[in-house]
PDB file of N, CA and C in Angstrom:
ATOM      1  N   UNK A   1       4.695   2.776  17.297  1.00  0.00           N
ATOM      2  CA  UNK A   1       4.502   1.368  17.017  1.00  0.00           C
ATOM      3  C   UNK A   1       5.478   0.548  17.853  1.00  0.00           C
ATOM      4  N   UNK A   2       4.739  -0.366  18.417  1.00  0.00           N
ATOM      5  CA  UNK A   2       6.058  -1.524  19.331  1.00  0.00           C
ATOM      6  C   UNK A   2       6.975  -2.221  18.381  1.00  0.00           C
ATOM      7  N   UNK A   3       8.307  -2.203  18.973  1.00  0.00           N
ATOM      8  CA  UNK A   3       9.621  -2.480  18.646  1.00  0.00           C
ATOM      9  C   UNK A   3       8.713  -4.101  18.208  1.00  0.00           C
ATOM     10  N   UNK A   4       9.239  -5.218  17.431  1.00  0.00           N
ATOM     11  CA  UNK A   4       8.675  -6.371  17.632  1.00  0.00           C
ATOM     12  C   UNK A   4       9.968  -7.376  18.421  1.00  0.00           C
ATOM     13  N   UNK A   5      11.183  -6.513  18.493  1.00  0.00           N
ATOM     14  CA  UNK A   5      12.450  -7.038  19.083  1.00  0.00           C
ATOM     15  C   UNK A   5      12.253  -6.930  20.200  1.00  0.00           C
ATOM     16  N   UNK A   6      11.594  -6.704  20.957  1.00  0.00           N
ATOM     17  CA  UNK A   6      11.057  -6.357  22.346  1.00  0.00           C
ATOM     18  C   UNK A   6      10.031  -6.968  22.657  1.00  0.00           C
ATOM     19  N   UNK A   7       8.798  -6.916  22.135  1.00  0.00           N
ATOM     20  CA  UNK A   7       7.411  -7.539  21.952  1.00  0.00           C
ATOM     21  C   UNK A   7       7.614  -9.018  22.134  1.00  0.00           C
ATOM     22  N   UNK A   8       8.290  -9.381  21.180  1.00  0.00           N
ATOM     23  CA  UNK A   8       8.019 -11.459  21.516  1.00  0.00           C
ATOM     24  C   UNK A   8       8.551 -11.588  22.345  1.00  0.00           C
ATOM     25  N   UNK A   9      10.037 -11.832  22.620  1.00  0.00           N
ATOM     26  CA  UNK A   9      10.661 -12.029  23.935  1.00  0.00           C
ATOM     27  C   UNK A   9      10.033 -12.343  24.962  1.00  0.00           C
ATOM     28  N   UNK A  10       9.316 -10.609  25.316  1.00  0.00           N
ATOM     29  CA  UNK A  10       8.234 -10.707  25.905  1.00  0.00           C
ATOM     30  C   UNK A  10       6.572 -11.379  26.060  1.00  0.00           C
ATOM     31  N   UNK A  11       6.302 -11.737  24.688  1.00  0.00           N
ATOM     32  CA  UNK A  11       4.943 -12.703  25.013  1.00  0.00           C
ATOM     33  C   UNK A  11       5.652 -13.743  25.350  1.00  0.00           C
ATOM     34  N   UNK A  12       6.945 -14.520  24.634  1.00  0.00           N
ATOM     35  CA  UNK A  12       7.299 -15.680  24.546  1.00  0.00           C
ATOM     36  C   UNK A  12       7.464 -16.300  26.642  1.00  0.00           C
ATOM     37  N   UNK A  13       8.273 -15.390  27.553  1.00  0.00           N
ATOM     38  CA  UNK A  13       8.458 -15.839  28.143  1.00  0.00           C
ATOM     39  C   UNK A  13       7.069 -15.537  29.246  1.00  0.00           C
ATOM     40  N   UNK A  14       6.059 -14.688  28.928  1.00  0.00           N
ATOM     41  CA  UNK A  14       5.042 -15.442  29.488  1.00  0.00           C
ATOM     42  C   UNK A  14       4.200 -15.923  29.525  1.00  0.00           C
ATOM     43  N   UNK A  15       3.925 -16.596  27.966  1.00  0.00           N
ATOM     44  CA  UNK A  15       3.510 -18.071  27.542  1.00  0.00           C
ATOM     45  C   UNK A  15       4.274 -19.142  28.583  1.00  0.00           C
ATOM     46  N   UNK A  16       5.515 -19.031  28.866  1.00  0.00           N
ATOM     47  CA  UNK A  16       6.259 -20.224  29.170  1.00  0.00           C
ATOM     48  C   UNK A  16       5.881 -20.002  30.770  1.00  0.00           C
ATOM     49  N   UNK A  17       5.923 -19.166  31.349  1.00  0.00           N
ATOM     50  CA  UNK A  17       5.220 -18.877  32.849  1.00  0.00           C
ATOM     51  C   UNK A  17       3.766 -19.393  33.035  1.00  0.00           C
ATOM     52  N   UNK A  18       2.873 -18.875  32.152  1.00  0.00           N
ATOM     53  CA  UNK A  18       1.612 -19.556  32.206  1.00  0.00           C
ATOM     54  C   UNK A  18       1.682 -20.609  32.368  1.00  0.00           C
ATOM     55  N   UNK A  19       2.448 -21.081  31.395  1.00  0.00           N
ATOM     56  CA  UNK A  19       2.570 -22.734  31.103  1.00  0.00           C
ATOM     57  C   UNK A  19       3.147 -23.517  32.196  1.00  0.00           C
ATOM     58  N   UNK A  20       3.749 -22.596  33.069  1.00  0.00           N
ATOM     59  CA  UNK A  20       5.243 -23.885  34.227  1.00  0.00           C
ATOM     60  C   UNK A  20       3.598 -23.885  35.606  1.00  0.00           C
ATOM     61  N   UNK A  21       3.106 -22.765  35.482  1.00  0.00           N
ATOM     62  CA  UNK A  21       2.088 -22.005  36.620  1.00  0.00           C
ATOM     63  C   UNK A  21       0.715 -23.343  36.283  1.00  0.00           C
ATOM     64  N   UNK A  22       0.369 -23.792  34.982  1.00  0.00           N
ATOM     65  CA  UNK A  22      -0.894 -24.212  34.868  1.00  0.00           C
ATOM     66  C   UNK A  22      -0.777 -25.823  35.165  1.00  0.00           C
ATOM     67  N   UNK A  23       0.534 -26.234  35.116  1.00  0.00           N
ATOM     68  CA  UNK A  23       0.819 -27.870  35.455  1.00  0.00           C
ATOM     69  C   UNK A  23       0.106 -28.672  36.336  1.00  0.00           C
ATOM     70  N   UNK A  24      -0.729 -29.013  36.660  1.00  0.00           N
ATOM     71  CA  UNK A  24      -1.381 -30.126  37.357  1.00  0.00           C
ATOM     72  C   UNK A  24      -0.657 -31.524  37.544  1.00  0.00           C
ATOM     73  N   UNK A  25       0.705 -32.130  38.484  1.00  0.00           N
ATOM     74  CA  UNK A  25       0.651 -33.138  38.634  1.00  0.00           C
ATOM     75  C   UNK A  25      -0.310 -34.398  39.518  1.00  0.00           C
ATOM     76  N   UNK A  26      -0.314 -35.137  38.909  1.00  0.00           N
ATOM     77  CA  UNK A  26      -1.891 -35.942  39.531  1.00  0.00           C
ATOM     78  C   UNK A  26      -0.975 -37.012  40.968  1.00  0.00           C
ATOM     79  N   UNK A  27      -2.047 -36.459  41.987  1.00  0.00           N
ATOM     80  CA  UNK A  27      -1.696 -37.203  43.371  1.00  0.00           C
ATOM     81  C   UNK A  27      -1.169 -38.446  43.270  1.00  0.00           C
ATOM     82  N   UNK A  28      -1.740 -39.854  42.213  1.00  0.00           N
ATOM     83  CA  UNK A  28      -1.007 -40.682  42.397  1.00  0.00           C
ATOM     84  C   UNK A  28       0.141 -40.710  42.403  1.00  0.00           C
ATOM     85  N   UNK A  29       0.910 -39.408  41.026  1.00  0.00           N
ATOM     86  CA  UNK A  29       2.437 -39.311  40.780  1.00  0.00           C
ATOM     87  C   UNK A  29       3.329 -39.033  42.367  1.00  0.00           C
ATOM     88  N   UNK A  30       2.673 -37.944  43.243  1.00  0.00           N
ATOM     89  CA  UNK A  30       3.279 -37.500  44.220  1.00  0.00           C
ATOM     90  C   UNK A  30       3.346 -38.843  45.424  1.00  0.00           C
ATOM     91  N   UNK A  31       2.198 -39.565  45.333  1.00  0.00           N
ATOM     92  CA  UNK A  31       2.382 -40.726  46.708  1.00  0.00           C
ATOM     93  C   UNK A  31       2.920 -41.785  46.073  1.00  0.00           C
ATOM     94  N   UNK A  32       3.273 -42.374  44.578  1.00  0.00           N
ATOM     95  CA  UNK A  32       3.549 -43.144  44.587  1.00  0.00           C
ATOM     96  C   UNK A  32       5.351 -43.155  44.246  1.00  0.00           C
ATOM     97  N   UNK A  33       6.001 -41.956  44.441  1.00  0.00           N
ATOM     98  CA  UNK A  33       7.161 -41.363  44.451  1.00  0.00           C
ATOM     99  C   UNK A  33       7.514 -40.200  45.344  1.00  0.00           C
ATOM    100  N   UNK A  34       7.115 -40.279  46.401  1.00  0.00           N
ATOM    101  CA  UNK A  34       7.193 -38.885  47.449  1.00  0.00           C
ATOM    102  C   UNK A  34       9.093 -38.923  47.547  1.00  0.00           C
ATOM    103  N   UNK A  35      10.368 -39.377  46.953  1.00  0.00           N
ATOM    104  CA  UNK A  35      11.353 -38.679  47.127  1.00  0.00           C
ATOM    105  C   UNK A  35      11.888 -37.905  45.931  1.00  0.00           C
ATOM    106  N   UNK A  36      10.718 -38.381  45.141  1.00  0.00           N
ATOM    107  CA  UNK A  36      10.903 -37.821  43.490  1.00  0.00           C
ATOM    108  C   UNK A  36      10.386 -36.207  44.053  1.00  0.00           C
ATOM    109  N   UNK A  37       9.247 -35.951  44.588  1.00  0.00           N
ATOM    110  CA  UNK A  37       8.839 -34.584  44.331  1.00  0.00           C
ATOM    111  C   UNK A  37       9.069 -34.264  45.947  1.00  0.00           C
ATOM    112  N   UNK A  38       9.586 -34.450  46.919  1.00  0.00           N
ATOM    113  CA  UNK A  38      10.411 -34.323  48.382  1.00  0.00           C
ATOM    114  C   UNK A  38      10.862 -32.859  48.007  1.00  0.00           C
ATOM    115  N   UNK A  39      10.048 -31.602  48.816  1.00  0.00           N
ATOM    116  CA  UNK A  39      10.826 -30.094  48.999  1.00  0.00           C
ATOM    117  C   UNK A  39      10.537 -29.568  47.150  1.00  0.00           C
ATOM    118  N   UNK A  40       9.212 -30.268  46.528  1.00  0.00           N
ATOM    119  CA  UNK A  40       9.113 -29.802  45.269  1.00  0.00           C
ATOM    120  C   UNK A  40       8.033 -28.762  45.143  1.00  0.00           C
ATOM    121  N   UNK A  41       7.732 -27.658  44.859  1.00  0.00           N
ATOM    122  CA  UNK A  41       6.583 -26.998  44.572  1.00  0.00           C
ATOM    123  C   UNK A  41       5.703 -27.644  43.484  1.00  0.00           C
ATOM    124  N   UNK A  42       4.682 -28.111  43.663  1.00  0.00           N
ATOM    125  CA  UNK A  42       3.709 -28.954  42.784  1.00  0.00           C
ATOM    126  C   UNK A  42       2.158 -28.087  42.713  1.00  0.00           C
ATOM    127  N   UNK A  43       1.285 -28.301  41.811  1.00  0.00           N
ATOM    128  CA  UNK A  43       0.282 -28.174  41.798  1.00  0.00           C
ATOM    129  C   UNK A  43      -0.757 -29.202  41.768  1.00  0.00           C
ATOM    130  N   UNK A  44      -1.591 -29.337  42.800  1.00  0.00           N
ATOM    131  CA  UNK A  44      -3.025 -30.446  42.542  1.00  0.00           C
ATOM    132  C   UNK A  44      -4.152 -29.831  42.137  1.00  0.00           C
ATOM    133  N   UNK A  45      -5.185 -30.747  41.629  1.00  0.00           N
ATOM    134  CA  UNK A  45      -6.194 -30.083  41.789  1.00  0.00           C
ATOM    135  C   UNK A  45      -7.428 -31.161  42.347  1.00  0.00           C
ATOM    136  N   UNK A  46      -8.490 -31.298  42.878  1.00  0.00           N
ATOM    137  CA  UNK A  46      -9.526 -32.311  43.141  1.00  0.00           C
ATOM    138  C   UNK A  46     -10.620 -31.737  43.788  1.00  0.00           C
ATOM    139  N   UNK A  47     -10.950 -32.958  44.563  1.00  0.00           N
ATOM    140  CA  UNK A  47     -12.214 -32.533  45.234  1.00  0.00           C
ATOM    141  C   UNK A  47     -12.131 -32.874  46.754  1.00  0.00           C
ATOM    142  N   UNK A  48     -12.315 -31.685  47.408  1.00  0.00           N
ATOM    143  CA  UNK A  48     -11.917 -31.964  48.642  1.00  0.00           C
ATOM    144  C   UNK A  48     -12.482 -32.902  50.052  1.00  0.00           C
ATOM    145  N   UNK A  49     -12.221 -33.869  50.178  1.00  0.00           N
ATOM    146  CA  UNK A  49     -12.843 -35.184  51.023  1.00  0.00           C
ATOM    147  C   UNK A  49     -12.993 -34.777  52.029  1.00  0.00           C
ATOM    148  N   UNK A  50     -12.558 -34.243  52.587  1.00  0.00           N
ATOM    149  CA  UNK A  50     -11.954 -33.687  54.299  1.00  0.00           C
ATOM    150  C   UNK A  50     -11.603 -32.162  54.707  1.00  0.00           C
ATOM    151  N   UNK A  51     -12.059 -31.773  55.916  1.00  0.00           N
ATOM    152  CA  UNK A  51     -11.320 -30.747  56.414  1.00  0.00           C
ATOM    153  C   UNK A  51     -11.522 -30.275  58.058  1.00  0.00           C
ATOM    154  N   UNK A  52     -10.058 -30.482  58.185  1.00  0.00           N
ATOM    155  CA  UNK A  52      -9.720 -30.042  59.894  1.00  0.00           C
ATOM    156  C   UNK A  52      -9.214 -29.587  59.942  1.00  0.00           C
ATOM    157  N   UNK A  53      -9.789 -28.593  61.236  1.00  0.00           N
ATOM    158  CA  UNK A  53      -8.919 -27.318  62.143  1.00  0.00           C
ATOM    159  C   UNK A  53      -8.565 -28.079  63.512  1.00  0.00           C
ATOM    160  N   UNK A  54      -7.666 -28.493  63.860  1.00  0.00           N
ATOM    161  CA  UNK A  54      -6.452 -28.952  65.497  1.00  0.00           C
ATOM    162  C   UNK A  54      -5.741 -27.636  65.612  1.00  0.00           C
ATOM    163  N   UNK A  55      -6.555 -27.108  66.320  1.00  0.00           N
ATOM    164  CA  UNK A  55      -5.855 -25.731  67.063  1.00  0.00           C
ATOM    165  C   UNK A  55      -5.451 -24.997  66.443  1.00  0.00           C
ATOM    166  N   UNK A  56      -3.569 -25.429  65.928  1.00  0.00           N
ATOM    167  CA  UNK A  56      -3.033 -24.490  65.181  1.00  0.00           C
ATOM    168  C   UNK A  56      -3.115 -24.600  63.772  1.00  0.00           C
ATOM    169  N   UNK A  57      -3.388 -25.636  63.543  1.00  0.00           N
ATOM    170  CA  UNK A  57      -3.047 -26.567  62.323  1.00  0.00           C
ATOM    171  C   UNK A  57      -4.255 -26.844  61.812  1.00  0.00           C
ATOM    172  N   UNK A  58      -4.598 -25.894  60.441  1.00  0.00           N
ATOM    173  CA  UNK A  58      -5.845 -26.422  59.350  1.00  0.00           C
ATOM    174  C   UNK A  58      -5.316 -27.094  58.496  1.00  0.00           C
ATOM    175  N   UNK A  59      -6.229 -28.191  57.691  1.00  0.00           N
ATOM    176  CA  UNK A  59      -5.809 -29.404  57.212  1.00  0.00           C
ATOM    177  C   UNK A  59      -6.733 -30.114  56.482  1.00  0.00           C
ATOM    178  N   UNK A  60      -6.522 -30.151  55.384  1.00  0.00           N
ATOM    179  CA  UNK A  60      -8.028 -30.794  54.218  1.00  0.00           C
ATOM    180  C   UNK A  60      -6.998 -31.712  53.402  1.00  0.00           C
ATOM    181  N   UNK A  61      -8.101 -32.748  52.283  1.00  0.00           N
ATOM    182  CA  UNK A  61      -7.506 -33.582  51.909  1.00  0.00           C
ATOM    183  C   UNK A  61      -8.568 -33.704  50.514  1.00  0.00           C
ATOM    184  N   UNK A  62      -7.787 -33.776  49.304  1.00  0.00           N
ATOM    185  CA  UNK A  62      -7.580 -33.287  48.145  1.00  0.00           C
ATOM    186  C   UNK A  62      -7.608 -35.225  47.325  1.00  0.00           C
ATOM    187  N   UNK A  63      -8.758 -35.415  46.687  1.00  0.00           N
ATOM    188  CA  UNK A  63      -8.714 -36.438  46.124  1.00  0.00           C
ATOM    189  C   UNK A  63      -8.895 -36.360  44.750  1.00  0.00           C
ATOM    190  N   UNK A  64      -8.204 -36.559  43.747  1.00  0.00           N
ATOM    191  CA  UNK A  64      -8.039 -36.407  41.949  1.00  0.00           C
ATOM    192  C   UNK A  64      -8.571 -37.428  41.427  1.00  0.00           C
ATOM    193  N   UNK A  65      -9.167 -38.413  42.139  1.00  0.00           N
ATOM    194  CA  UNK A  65      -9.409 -39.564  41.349  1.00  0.00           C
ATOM    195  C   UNK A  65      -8.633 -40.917  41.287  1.00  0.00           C
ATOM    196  N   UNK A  66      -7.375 -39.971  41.093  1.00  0.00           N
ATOM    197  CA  UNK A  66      -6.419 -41.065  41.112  1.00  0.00           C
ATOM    198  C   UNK A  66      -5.520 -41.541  42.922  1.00  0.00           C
ATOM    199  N   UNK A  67      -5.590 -40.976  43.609  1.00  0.00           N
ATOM    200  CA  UNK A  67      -5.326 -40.632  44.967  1.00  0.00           C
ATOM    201  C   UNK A  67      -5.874 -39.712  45.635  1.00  0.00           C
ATOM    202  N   UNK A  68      -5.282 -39.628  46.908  1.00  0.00           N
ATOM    203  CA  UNK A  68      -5.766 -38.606  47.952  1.00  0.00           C
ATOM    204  C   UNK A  68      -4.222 -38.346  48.690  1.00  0.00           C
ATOM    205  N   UNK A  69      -4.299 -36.439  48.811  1.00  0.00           N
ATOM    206  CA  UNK A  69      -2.977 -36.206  49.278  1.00  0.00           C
ATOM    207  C   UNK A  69      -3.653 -34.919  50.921  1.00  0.00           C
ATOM    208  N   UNK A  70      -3.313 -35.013  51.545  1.00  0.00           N
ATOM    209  CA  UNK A  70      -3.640 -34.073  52.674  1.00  0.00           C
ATOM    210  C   UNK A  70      -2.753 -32.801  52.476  1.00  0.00           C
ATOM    211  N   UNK A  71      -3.570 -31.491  53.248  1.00  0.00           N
ATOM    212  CA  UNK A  71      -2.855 -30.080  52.533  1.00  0.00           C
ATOM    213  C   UNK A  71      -2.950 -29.465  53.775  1.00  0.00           C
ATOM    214  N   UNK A  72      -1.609 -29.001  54.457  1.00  0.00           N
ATOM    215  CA  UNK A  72      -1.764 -28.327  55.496  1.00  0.00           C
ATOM    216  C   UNK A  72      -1.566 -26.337  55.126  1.00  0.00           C
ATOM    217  N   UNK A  73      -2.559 -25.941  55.078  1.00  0.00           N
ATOM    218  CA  UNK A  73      -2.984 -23.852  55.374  1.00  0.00           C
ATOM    219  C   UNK A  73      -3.063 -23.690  55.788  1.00  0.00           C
ATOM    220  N   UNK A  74      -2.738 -21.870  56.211  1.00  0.00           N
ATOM    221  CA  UNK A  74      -2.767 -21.224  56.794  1.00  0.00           C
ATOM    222  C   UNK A  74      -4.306 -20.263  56.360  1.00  0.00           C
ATOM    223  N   UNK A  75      -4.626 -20.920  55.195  1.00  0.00           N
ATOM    224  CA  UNK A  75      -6.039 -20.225  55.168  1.00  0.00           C
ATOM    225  C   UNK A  75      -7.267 -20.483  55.383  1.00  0.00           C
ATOM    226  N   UNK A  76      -8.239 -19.843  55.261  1.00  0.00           N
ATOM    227  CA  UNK A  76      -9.862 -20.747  55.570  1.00  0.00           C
ATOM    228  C   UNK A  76      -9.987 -21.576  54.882  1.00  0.00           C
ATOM    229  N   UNK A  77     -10.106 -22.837  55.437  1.00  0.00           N
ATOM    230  CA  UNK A  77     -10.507 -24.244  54.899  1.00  0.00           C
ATOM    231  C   UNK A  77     -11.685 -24.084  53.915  1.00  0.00           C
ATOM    232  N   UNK A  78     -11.686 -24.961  52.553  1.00  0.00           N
ATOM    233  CA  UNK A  78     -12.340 -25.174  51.941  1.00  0.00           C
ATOM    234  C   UNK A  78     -13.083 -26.160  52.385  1.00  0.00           C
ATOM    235  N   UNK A  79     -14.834 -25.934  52.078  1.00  0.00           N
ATOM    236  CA  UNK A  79     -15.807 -27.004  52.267  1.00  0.00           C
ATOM    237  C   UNK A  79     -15.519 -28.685  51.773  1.00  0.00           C
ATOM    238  N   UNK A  80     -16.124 -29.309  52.263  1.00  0.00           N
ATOM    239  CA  UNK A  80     -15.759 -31.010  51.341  1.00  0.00           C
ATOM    240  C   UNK A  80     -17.200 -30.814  50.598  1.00  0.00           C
ATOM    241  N   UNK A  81     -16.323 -31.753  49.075  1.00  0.00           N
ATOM    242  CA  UNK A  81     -17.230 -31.583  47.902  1.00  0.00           C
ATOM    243  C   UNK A  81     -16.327 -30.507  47.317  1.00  0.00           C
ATOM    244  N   UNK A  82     -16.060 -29.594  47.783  1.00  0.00           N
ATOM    245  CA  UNK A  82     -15.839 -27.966  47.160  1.00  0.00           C
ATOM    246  C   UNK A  82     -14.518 -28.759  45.852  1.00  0.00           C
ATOM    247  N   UNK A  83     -14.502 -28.459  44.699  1.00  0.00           N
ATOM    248  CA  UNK A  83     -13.505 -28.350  44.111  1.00  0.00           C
ATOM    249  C   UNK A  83     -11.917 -27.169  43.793  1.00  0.00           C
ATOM    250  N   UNK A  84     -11.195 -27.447  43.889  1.00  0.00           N
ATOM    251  CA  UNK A  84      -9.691 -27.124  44.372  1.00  0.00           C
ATOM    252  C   UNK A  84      -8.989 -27.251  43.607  1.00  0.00           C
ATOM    253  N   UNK A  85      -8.207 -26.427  43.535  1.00  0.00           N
ATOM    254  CA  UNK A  85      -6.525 -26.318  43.167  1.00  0.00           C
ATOM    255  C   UNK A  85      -5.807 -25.890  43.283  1.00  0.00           C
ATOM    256  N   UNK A  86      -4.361 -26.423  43.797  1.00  0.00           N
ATOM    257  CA  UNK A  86      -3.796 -25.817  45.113  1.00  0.00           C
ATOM    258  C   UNK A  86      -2.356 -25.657  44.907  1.00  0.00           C
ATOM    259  N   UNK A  87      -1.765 -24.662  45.328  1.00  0.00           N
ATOM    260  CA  UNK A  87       0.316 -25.519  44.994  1.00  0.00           C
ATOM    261  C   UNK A  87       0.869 -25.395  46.257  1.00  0.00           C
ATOM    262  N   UNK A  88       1.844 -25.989  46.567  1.00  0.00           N
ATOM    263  CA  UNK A  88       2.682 -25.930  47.464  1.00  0.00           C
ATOM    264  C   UNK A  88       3.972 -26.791  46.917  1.00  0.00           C
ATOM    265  N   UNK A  89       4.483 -26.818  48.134  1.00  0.00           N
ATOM    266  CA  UNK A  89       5.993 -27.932  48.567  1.00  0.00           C
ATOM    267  C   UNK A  89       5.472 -29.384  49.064  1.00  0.00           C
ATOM    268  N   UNK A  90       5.573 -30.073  48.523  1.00  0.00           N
ATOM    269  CA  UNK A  90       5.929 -31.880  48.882  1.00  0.00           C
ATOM    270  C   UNK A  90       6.656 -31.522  50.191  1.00  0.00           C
ATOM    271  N   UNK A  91       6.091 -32.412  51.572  1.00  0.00           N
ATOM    272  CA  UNK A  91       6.740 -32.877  52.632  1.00  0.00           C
ATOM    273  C   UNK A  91       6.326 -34.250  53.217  1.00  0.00           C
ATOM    274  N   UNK A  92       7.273 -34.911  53.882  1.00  0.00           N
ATOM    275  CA  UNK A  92       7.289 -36.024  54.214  1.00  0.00           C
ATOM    276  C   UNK A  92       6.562 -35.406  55.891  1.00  0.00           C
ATOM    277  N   UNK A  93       5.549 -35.632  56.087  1.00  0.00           N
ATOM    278  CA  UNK A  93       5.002 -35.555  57.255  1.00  0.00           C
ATOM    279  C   UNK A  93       5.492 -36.477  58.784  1.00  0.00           C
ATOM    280  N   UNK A  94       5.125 -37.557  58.008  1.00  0.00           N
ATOM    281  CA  UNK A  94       6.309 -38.680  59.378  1.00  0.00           C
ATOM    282  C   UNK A  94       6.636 -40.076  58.564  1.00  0.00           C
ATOM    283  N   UNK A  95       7.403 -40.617  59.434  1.00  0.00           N
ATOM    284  CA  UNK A  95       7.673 -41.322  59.074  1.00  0.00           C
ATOM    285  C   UNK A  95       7.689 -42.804  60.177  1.00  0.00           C
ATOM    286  N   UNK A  96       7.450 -43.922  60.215  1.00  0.00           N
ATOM    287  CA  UNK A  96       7.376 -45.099  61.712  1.00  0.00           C
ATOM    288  C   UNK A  96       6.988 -46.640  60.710  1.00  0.00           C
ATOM    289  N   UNK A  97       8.333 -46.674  60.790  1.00  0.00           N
ATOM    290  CA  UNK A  97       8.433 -48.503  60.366  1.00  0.00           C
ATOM    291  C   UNK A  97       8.498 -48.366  58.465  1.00  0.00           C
ATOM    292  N   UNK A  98       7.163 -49.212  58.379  1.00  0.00           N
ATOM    293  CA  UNK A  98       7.111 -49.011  57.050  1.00  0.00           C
ATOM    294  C   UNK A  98       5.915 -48.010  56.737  1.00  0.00           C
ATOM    295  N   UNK A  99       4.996 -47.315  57.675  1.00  0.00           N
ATOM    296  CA  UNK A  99       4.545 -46.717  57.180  1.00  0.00           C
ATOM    297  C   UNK A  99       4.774 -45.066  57.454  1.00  0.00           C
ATOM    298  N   UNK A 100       4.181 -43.902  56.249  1.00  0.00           N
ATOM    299  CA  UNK A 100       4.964 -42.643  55.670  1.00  0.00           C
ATOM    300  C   UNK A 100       3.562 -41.823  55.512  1.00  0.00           C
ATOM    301  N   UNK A 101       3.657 -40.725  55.656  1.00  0.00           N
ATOM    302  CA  UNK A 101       2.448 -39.869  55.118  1.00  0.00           C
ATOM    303  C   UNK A 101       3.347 -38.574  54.237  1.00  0.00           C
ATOM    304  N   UNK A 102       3.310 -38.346  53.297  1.00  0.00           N
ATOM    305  CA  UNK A 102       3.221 -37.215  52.292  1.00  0.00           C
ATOM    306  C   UNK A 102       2.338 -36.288  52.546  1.00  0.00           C
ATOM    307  N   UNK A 103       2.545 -34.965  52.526  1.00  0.00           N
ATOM    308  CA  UNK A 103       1.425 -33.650  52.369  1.00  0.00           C
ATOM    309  C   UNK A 103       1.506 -32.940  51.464  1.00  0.00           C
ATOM    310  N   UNK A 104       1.304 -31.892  51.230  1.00  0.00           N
ATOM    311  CA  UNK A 104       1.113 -30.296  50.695  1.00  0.00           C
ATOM    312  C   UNK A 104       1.145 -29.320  51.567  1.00  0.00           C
ATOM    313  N   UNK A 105       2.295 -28.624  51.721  1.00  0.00           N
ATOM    314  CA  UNK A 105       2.042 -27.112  52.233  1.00  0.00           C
ATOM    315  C   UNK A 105       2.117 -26.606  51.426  1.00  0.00           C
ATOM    316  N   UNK A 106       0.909 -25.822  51.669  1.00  0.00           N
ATOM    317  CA  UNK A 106      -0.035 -24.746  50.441  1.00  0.00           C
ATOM    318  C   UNK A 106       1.528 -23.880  50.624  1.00  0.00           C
ATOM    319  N   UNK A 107       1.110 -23.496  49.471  1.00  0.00           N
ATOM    320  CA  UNK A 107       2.267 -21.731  49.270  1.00  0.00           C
ATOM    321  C   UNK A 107       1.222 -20.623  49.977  1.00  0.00           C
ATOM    322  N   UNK A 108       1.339 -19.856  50.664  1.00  0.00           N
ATOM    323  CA  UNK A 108       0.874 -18.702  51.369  1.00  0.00           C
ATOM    324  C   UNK A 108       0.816 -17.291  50.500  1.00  0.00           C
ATOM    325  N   UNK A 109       0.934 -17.422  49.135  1.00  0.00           N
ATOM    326  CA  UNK A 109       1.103 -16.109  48.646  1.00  0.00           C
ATOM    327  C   UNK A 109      -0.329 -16.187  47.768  1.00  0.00           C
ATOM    328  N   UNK A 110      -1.497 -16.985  48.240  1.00  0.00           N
ATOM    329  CA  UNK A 110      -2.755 -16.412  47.819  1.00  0.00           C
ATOM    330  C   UNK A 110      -3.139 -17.127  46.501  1.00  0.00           C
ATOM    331  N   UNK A 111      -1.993 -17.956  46.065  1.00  0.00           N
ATOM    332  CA  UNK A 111      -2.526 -18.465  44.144  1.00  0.00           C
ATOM    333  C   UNK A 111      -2.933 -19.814  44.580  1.00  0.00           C
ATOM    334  N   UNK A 112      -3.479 -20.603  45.579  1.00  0.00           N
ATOM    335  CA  UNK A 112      -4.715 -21.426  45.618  1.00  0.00           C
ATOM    336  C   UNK A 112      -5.817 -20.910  44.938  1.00  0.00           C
ATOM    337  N   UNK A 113      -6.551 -21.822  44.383  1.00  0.00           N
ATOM    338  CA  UNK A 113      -7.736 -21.677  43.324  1.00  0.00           C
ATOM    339  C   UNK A 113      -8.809 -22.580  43.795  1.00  0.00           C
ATOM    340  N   UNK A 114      -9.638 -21.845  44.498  1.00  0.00           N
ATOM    341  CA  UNK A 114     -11.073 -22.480  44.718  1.00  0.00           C
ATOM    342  C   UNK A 114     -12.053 -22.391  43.606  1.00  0.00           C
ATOM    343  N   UNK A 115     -13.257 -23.519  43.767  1.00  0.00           N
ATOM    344  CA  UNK A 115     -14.090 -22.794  42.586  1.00  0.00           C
ATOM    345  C   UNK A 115     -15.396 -23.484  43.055  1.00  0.00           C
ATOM    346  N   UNK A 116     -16.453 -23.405  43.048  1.00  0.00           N
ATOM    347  CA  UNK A 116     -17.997 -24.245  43.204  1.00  0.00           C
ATOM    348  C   UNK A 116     -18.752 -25.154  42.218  1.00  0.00           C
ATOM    349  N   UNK A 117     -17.740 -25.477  41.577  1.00  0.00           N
ATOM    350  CA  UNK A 117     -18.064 -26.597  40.361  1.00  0.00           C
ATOM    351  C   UNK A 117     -19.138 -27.376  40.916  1.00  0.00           C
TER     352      UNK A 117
END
């Protein structure tokens, strides 16, 4: 029979993993504060408006409703229309005068979530 001194601990902390893993912050939060989440691992999710391949650089763009944030991968681009959900790091792409672009670099370890909704 399992110890139960062992057992919760163990569900408990990966309830709390599920939970940090399933967070969806919504694009407006990230563009309308890009030094709040600057070098942050975030998760989006939407519907994808856009998608370009420039040589080295694939590149789609992720709209929630509430905004639109652009996502630079290293993987096969998702269709537009296709629904998404994606994590990466917050980066300040450029910057000239007053105007700024924010991105997403995807995380490369495969836990992007496509789906055909």
């Amino acid at each position: 029979m399992p110890n139960p001194r062992r057992t919760w601990p163990a569900l408990g902390a990966a309830m709390l993993l599920l939970a940090a893993c399933s967070h969806v912050v919504p694009i407006r939060d990230i563009v309308d504060n890009p030094r709040e989440f600057a070098d942050k691992k975030v998760t989006v999710e939407g519907e994808v408006s856009g998608a370009y391949s420039l040589f080295v650089i694939k590149y789609f763009l992720v709209n929630d409703g509430t905004a639109e944030i652009g996502v630079v991968s290293d993987k096969a681009l998702p269709r537009k229309g296709q629904k998404i959900r994606v994590s990466g790091t917050v980066k300040e792409a450029f910057s000239l005068g007053d105007q700024s672009m924010t991105i997403l670099i995807e995380d490369g370890s495969g836990k992007g979530k496509a789906d055909d909704h």
